[in-house]
N, C-alpha and C. Protein backbone atom coordinates (compact mmCIF):
# COMPACT_ATOMS: atom_id res chain seq x y z
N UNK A 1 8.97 -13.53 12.03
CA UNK A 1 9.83 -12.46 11.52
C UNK A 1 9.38 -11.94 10.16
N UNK A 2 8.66 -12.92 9.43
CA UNK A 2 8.42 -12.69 8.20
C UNK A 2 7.29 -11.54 8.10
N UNK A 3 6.13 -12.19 9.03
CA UNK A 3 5.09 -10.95 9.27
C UNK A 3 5.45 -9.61 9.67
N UNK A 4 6.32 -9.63 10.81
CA UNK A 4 6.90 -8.14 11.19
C UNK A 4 7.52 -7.45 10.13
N UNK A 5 8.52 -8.02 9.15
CA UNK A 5 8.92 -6.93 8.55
C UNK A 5 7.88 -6.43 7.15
N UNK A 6 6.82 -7.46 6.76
CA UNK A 6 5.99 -7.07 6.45
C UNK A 6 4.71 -5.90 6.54
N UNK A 7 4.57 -6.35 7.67
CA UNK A 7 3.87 -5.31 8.53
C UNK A 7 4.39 -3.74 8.70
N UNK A 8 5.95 -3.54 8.96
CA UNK A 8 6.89 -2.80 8.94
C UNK A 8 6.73 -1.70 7.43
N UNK A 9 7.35 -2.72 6.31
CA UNK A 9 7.25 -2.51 5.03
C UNK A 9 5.68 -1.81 4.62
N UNK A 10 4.64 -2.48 5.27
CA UNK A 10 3.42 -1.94 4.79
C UNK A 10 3.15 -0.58 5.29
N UNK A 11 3.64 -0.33 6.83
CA UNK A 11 3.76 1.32 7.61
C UNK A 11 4.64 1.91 6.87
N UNK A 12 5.43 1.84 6.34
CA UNK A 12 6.64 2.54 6.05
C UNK A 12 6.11 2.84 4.47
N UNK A 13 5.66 2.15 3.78
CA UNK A 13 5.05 2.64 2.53
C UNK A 13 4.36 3.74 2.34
N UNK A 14 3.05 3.10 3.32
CA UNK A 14 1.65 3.86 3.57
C UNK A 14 2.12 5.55 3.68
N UNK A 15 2.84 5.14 5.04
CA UNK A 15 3.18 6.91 5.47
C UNK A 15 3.97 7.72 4.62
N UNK A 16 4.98 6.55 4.23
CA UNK A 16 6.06 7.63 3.24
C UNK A 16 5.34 7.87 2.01
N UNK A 17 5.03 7.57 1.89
CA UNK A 17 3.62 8.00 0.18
C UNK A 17 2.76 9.37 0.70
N UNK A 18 2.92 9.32 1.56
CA UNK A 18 1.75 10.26 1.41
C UNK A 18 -0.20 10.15 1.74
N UNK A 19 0.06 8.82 1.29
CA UNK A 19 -1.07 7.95 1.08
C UNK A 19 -2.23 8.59 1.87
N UNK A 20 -1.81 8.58 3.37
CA UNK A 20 -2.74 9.14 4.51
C UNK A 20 -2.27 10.26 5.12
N UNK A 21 -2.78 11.45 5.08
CA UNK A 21 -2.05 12.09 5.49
C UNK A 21 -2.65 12.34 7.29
N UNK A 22 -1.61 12.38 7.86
CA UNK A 22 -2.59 12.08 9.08
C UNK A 22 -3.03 13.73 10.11
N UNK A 23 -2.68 14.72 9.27
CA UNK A 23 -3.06 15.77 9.99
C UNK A 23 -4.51 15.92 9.69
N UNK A 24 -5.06 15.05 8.73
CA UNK A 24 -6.22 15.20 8.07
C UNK A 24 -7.38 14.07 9.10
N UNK A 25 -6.72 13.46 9.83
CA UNK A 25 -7.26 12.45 10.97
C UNK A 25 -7.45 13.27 12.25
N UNK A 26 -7.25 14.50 12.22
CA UNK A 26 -7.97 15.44 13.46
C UNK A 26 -9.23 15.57 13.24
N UNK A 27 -10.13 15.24 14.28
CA UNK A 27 -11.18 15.33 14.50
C UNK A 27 -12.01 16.74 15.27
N UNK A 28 -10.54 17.07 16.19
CA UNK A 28 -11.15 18.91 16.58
C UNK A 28 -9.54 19.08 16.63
N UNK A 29 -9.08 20.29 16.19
CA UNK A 29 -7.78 20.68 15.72
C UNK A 29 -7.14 20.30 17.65
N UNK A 30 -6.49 19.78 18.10
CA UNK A 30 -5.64 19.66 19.30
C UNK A 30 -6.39 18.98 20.37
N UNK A 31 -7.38 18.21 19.92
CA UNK A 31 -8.06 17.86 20.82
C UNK A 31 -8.39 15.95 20.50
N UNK A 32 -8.90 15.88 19.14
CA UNK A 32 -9.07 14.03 19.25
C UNK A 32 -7.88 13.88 17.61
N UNK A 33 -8.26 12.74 17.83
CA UNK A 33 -7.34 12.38 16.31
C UNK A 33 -8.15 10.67 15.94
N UNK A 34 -8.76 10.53 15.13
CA UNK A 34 -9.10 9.07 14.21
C UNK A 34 -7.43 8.47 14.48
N UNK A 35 -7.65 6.64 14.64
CA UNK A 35 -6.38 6.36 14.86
C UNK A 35 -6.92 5.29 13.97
N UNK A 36 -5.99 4.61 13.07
CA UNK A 36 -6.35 4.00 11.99
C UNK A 36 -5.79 2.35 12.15
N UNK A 37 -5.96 1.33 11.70
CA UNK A 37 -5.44 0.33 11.76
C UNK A 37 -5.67 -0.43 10.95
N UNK A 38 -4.87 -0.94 9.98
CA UNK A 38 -5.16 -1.93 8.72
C UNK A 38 -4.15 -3.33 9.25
N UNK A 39 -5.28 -4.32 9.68
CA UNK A 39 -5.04 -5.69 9.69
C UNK A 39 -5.06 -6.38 8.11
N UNK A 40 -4.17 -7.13 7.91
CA UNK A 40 -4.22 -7.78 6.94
C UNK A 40 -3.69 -9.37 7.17
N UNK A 41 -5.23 -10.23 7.15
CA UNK A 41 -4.89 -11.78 7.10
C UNK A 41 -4.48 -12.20 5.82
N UNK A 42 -3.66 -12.95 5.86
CA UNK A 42 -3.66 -13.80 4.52
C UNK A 42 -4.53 -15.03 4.90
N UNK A 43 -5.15 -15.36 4.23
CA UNK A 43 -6.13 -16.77 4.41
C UNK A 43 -5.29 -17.82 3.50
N UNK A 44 -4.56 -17.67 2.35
CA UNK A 44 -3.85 -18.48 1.99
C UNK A 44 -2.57 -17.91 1.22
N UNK A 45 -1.31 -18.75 1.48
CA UNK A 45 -0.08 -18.10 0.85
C UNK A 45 0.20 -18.51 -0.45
N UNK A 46 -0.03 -18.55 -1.75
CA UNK A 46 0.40 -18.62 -3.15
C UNK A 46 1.34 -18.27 -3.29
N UNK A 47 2.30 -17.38 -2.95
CA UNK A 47 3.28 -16.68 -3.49
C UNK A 47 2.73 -15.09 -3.30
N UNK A 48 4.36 -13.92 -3.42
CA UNK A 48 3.98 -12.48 -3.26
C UNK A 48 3.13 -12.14 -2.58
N UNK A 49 3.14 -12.55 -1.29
CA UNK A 49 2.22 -11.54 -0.29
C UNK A 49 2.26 -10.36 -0.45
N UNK A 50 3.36 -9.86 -0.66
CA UNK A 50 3.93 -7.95 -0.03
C UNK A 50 2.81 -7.86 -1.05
N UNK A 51 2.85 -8.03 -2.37
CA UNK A 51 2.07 -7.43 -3.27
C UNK A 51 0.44 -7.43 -2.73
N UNK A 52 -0.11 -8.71 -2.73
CA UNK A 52 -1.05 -8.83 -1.97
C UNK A 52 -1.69 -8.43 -1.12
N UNK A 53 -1.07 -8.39 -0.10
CA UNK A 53 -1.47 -7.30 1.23
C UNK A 53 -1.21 -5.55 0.66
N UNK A 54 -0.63 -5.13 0.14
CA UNK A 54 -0.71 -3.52 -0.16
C UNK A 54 -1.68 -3.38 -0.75
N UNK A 55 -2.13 -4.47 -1.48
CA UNK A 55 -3.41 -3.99 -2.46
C UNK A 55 -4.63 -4.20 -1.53
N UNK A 56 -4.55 -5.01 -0.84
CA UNK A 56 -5.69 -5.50 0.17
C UNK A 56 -5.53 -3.99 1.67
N UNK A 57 -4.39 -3.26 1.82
CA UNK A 57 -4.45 -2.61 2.78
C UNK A 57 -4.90 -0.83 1.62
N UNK A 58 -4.64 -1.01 0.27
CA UNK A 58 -4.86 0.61 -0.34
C UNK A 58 -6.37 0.48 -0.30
N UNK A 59 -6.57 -0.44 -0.76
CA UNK A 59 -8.06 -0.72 -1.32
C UNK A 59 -8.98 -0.08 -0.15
N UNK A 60 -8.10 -0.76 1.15
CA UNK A 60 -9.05 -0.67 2.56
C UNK A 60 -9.38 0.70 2.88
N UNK A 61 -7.95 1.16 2.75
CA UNK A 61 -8.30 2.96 2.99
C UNK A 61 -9.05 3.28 1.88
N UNK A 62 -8.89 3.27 0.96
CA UNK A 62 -10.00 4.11 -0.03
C UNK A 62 -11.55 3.63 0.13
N UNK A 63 -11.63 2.77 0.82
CA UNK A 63 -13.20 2.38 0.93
C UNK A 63 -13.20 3.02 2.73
N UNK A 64 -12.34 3.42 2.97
CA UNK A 64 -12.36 3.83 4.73
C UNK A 64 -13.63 4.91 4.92
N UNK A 65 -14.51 4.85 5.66
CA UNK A 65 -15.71 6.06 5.73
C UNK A 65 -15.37 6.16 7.07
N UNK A 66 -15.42 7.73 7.35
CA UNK A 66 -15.00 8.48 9.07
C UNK A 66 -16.41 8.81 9.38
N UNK A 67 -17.22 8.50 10.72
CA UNK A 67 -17.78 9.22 11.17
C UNK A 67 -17.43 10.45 11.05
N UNK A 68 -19.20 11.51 10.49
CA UNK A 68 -19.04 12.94 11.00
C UNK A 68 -18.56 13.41 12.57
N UNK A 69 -17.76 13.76 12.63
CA UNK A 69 -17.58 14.94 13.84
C UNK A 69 -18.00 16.53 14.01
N UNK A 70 -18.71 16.35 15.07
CA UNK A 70 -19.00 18.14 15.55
C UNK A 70 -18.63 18.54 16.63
N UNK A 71 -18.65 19.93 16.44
CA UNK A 71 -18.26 20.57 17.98
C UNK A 71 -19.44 21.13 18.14
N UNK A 72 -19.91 21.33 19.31
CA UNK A 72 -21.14 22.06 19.65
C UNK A 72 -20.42 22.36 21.41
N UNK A 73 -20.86 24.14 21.55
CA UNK A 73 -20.43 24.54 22.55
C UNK A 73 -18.93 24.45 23.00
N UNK A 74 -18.28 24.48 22.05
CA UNK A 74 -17.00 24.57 22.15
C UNK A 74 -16.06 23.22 22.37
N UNK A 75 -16.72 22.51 23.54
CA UNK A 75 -15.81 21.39 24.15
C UNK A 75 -16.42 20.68 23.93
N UNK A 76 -17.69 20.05 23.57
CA UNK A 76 -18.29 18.98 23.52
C UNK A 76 -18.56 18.49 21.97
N UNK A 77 -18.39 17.03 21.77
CA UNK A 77 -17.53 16.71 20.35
C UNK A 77 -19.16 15.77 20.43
N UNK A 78 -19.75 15.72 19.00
CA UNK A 78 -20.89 14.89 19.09
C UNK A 78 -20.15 13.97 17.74
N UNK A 79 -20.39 13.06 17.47
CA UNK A 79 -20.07 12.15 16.49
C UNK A 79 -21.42 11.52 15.99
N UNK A 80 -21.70 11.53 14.71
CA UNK A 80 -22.97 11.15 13.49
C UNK A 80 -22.51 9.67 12.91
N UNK A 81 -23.00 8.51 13.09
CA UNK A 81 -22.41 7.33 12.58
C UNK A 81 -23.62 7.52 11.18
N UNK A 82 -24.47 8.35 11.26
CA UNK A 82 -25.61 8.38 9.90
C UNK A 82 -24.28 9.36 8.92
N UNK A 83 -24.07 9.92 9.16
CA UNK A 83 -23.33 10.84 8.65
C UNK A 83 -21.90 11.14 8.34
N UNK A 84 -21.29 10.05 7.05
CA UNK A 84 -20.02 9.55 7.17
C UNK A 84 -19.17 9.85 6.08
N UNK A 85 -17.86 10.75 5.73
CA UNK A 85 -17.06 10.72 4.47
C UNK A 85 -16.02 10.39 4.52
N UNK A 86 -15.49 10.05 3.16
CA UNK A 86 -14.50 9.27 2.86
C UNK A 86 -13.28 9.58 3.65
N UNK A 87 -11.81 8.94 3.99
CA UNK A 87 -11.12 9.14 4.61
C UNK A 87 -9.81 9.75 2.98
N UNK A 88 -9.71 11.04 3.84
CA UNK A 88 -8.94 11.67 2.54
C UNK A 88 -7.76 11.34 2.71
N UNK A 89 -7.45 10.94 0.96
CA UNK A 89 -6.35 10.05 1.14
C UNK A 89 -4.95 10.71 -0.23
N UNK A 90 -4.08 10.71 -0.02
CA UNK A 90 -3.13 11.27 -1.31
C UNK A 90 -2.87 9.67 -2.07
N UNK A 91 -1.84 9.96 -3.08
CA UNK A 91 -1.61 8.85 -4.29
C UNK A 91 -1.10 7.55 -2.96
N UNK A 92 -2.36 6.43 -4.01
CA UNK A 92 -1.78 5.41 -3.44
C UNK A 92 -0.78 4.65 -3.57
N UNK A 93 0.01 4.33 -3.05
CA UNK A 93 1.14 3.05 -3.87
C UNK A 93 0.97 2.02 -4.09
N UNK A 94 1.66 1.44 -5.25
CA UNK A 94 1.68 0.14 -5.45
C UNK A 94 2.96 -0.89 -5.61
N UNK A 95 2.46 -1.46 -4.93
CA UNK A 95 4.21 -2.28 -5.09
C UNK A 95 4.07 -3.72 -6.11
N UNK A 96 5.13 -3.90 -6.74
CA UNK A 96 5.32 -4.66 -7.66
C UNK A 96 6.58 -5.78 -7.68
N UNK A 97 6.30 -6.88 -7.25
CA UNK A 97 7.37 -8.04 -6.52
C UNK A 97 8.02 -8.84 -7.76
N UNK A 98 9.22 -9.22 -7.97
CA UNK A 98 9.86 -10.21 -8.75
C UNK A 98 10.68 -11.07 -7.75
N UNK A 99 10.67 -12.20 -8.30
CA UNK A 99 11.52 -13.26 -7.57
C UNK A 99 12.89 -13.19 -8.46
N UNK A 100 14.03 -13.33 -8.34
CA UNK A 100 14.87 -13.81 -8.84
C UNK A 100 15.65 -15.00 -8.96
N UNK A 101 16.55 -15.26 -9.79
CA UNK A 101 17.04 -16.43 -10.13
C UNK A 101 18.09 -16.42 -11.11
N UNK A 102 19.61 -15.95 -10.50
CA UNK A 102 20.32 -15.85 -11.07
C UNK A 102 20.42 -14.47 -12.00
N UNK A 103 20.11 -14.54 -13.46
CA UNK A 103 20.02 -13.36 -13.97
C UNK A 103 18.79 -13.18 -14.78
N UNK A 104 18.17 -13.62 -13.99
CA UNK A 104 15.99 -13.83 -14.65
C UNK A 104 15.56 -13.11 -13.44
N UNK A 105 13.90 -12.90 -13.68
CA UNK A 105 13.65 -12.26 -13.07
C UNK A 105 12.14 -12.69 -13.19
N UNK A 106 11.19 -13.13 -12.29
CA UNK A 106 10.24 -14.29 -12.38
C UNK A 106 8.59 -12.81 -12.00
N UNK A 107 7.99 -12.71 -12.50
CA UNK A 107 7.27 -11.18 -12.14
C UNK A 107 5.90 -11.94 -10.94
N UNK A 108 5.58 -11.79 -10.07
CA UNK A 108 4.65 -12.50 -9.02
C UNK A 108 4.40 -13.62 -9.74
N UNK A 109 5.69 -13.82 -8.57
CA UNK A 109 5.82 -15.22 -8.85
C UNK A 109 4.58 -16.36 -7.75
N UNK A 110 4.88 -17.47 -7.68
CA UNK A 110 3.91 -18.68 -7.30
C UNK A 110 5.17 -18.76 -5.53
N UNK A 111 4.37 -19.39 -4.77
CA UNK A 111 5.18 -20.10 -3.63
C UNK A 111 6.11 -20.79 -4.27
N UNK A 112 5.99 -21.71 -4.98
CA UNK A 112 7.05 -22.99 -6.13
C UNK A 112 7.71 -21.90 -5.80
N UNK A 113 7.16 -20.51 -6.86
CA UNK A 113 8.73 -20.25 -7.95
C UNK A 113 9.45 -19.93 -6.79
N UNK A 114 8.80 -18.84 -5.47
CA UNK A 114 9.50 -18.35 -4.71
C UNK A 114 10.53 -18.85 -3.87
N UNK A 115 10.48 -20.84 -4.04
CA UNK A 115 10.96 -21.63 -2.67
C UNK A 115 12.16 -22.14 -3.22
N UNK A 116 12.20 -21.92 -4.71
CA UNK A 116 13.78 -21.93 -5.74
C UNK A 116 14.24 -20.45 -5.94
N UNK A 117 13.96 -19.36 -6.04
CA UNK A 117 14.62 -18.23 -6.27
C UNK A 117 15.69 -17.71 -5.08
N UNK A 118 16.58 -17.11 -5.70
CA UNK A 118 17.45 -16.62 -4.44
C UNK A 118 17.80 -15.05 -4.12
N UNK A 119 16.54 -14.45 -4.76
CA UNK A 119 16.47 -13.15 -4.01
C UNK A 119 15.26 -12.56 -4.35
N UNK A 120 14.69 -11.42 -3.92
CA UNK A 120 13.34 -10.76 -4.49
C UNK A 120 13.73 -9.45 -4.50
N UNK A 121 13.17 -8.25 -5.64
CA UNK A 121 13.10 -7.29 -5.91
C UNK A 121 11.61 -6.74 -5.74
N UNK A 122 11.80 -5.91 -4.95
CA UNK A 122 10.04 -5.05 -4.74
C UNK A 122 10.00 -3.90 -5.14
N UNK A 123 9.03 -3.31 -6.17
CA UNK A 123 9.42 -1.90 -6.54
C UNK A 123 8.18 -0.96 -6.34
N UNK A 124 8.16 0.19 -5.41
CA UNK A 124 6.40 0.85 -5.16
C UNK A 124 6.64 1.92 -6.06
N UNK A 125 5.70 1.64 -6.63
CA UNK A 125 5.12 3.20 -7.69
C UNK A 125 4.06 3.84 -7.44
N UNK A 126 4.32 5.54 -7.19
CA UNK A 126 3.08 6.09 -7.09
C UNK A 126 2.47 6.30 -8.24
N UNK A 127 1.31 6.71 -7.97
CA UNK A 127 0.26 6.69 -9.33
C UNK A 127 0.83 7.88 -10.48
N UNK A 128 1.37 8.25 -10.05
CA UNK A 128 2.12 9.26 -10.99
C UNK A 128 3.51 9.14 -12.37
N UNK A 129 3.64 7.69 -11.32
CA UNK A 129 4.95 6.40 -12.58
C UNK A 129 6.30 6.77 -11.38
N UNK A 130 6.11 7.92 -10.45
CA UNK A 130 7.46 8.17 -9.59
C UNK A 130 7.72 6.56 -9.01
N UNK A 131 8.86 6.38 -9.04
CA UNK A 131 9.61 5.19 -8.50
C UNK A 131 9.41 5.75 -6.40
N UNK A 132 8.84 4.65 -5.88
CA UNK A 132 8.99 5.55 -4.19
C UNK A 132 9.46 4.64 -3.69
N UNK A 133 10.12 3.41 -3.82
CA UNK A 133 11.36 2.75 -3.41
C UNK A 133 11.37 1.44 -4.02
N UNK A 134 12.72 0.72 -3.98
CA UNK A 134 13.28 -0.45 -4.42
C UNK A 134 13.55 -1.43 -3.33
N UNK A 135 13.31 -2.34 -2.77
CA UNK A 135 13.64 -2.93 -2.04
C UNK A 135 13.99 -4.59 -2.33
N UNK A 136 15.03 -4.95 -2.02
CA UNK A 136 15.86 -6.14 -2.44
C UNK A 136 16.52 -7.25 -1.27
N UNK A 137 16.08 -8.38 -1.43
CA UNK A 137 16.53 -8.98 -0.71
C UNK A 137 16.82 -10.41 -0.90
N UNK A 138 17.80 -11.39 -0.17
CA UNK A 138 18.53 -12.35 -1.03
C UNK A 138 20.05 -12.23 -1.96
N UNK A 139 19.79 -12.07 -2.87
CA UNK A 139 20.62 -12.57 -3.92
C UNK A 139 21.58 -10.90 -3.65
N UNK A 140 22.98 -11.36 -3.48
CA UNK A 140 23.82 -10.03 -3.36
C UNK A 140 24.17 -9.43 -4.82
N UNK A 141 23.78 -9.83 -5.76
CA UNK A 141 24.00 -8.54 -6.67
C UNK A 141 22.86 -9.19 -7.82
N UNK A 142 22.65 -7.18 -8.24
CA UNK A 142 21.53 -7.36 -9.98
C UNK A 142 22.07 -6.95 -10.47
N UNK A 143 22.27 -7.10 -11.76
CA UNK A 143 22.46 -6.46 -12.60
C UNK A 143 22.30 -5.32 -12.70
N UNK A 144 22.48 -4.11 -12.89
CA UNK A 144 22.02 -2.84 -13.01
C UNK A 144 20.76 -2.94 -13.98
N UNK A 145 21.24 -3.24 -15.20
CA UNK A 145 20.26 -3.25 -16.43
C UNK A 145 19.13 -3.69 -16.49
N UNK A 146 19.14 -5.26 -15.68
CA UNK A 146 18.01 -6.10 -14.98
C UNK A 146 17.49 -4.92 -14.11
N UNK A 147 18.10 -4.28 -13.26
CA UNK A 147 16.96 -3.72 -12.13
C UNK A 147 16.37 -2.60 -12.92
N UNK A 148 17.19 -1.89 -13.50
CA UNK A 148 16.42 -0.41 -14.55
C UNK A 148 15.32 -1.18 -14.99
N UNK A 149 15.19 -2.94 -15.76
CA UNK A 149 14.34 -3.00 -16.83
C UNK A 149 13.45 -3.54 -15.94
N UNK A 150 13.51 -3.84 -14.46
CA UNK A 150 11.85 -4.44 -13.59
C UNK A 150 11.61 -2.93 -13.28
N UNK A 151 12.09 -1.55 -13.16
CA UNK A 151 11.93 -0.39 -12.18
C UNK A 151 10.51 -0.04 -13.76
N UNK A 152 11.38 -0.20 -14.73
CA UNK A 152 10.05 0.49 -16.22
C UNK A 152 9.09 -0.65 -15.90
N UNK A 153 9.21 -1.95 -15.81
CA UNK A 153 8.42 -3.09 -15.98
C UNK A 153 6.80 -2.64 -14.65
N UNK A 154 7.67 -2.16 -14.07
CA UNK A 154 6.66 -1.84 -12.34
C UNK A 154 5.84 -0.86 -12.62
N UNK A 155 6.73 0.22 -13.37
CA UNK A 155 5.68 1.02 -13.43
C UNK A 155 4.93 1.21 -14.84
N UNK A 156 4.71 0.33 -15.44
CA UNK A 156 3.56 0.19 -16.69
C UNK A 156 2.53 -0.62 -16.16
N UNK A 157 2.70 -2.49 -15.01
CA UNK A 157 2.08 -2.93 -14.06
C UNK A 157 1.70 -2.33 -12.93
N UNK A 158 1.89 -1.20 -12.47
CA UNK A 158 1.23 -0.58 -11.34
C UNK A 158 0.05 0.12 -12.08
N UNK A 159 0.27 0.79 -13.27
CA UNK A 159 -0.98 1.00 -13.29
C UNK A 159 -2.46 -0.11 -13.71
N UNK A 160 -2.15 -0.46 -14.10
CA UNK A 160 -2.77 -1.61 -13.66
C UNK A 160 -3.54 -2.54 -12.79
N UNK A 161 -2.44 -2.36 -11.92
CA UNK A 161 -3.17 -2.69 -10.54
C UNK A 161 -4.13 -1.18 -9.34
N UNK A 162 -3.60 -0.20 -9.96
CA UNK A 162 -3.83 0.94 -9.67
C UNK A 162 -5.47 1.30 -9.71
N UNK A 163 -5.69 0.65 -11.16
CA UNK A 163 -6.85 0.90 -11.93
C UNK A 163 -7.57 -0.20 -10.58
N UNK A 164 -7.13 -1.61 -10.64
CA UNK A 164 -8.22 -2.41 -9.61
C UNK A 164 -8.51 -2.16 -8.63
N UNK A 165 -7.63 -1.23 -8.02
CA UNK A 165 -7.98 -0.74 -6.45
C UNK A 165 -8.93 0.92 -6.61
N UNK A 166 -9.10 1.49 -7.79
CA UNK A 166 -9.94 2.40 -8.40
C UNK A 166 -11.29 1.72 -8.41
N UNK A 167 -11.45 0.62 -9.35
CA UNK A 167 -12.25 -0.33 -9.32
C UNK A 167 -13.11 -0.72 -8.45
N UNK A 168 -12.27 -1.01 -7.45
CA UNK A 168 -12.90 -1.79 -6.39
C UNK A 168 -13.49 -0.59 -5.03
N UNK A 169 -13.39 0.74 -4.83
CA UNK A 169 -13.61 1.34 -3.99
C UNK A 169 -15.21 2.06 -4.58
N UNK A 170 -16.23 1.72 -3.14
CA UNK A 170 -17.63 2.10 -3.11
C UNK A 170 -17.33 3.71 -3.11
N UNK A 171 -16.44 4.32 -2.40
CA UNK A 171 -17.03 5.81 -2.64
C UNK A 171 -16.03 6.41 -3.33
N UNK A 172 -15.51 6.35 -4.77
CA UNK A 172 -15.04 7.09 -5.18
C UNK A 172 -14.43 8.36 -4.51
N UNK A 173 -13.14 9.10 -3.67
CA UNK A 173 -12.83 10.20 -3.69
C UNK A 173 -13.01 11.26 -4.66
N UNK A 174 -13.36 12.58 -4.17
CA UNK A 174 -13.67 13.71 -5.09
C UNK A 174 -12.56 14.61 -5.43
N UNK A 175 -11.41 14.73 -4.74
CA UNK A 175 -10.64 15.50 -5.01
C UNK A 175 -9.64 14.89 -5.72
């Protein structure tokens, strides 16, 4: 259950961001479409997957290269594996996990911290500082003040992490 709503959480990010836009995955306008799929293993659990895996699934698309596609003679689609560009992508998100504990707030946290806390706060920021959702689970109430001060906290650490997934991609996007 844990993976599914993970998995869930990671579609529901991706698309609602913007991230990929998928009219941009046509290959001949009404005819093929690139279909995309980001697996993400964990090889080991430390603590804060969600965080983990988004960075391991943005990273993936920005290093994503599409075969060229052509049309030649109208109907016949030739595909170039020599001949490959980046998969165009809008602002990526980043999500930013706290464990809680009463009226603390633990910032990626460890498995430990996570197996004593009694709720988690997830917050995705687009690269822009926009807040693109809060998600909470566990502990039935925050503080207001507590959640305003992880929502600023997320987005001064997203960029941050923003920058590593910049970092880490071989073909730089141009636009």
């Amino acid at each position: 259950p844990e993976a599914q709503a993970l998995s869930q959480l990671l579609q529901d990010t991706l698309l609602k961001s913007g991230c990929v836009d998928l009219t941009q995955c046509c290959t001949a306008e009404g005819k093929l479409r690139w279909v995309l799929y980001a697996d993400v293993v964990c090889l080991c659990d430390d603590g804060n997957v969600t965080d983990a895996c988004m960075l391991a699934a943005t990273t993936a698309l920005a290093n994503t290269l599409l075969p060229a596609v052509e049309t030649s003679g109208g109907s016949t689609l030739q595909v170039s594996l020599k001949s490959k560009t980046p998969l165009p992508l809008g602002p990526l998100p980043v999500s930013v996990s706290y464990g809680l504990f009463h009226d603390h707030a633990l910032l990626d946290p460890t498995a430990d911290e996570e197996a004593v806390c009694t709720g988690r706060v997830t917050v995705t920021v687009l690269p822009s500082g926009e807040l693109m959702a809060v998600t909470k689970t566990g502990t039935p109430d925050i503080p207001p003040k507590l959640l305003l001060q992880l929502c600023r906290q997320a987005q001064e650490r997203s960029k941050a992490l923003a920058k590593l997934v910049r970092t880490a991609q071989t073909h730089p996007q141009t636009s």
